[in-house]
Protein backbone atom coordinates (compact mmCIF):
# COMPACT_ATOMS: atom_id res chain seq x y z
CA UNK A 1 224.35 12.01 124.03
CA UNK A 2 226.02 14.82 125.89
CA UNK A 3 228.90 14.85 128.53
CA UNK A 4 227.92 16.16 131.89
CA UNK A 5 229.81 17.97 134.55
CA UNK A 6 229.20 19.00 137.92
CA UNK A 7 231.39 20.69 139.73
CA UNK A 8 231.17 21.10 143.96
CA UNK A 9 232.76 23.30 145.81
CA UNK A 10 232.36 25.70 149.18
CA UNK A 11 232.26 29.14 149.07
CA UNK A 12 232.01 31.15 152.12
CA UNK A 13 231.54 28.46 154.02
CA UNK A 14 228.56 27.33 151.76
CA UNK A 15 228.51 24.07 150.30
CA UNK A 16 227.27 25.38 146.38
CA UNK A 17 226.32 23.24 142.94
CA UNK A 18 227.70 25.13 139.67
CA UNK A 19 226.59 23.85 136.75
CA UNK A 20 228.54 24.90 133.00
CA UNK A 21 226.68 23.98 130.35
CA UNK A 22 228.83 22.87 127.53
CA UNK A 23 226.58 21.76 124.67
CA UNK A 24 227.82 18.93 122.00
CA UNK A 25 225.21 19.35 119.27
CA UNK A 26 225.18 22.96 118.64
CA UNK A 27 227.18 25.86 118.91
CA UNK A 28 227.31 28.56 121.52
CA UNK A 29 224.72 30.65 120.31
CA UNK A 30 222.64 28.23 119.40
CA UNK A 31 222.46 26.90 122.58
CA UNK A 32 222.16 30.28 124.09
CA UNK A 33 218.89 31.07 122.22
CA UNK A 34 217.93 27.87 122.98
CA UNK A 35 218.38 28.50 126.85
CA UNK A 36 216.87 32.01 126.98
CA UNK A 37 213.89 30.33 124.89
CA UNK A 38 213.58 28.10 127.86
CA UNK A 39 213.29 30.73 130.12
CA UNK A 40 216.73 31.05 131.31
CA UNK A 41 217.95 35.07 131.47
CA UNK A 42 221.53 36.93 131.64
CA UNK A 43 222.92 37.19 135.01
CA UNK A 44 225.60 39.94 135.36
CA UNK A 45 228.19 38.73 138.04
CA UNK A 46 230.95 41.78 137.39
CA UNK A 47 231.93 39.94 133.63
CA UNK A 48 233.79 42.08 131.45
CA UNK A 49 232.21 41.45 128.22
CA UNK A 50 235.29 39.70 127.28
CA UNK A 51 234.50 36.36 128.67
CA UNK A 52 234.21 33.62 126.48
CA UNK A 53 231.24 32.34 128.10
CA UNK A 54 227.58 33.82 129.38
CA UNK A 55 226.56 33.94 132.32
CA UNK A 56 222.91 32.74 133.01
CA UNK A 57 220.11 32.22 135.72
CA UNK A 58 217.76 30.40 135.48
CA UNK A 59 213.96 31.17 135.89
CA UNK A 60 214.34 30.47 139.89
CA UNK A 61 217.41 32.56 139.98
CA UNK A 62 220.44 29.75 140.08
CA UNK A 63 223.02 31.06 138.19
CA UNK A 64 224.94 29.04 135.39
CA UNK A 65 227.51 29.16 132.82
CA UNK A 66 227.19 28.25 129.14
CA UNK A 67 231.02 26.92 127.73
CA UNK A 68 231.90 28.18 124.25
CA UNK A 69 234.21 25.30 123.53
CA UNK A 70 232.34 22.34 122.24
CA UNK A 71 232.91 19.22 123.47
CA UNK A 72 232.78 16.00 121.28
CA UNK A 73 230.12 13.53 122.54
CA UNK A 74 231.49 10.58 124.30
């Protein structure tokens, strides 16, 4: 099972949903090419390339984050 966490906050005076994706049964890039096999695609918000996560939209355009650190399932 994996650990889920939503995190809600207002931005501009827009209430907003940001979802990091933090997977427990794979690694980063595992999960990435799982994700982008889904139909998720990169998102470029200004990251440097030194970020230790990616930054991804999904196919309608809401952006997410996929987490390098692994969590351990609860």
């Amino acid at each position: 099972m994996s650990q889920r966490q939503l995190l809600y906050c207002m931005a501009d005076g827009l209430a907003r949903l940001h979802i990091d994706v933090n997977a427990t049964d794979r690694d980063q890039d595992a999960e990435l090419e799982r994700l982008l096999q889904l139909g998720a695609r990169p998102a470029d918000i200004g990251q440097t390339g030194e970020e230790q996560w990616h930054v991804l939209a999904d196919p309608e355009g809401n952006e997410f984050c996929l987490l390098k650190a692994r969590l351990n399932p609860l």
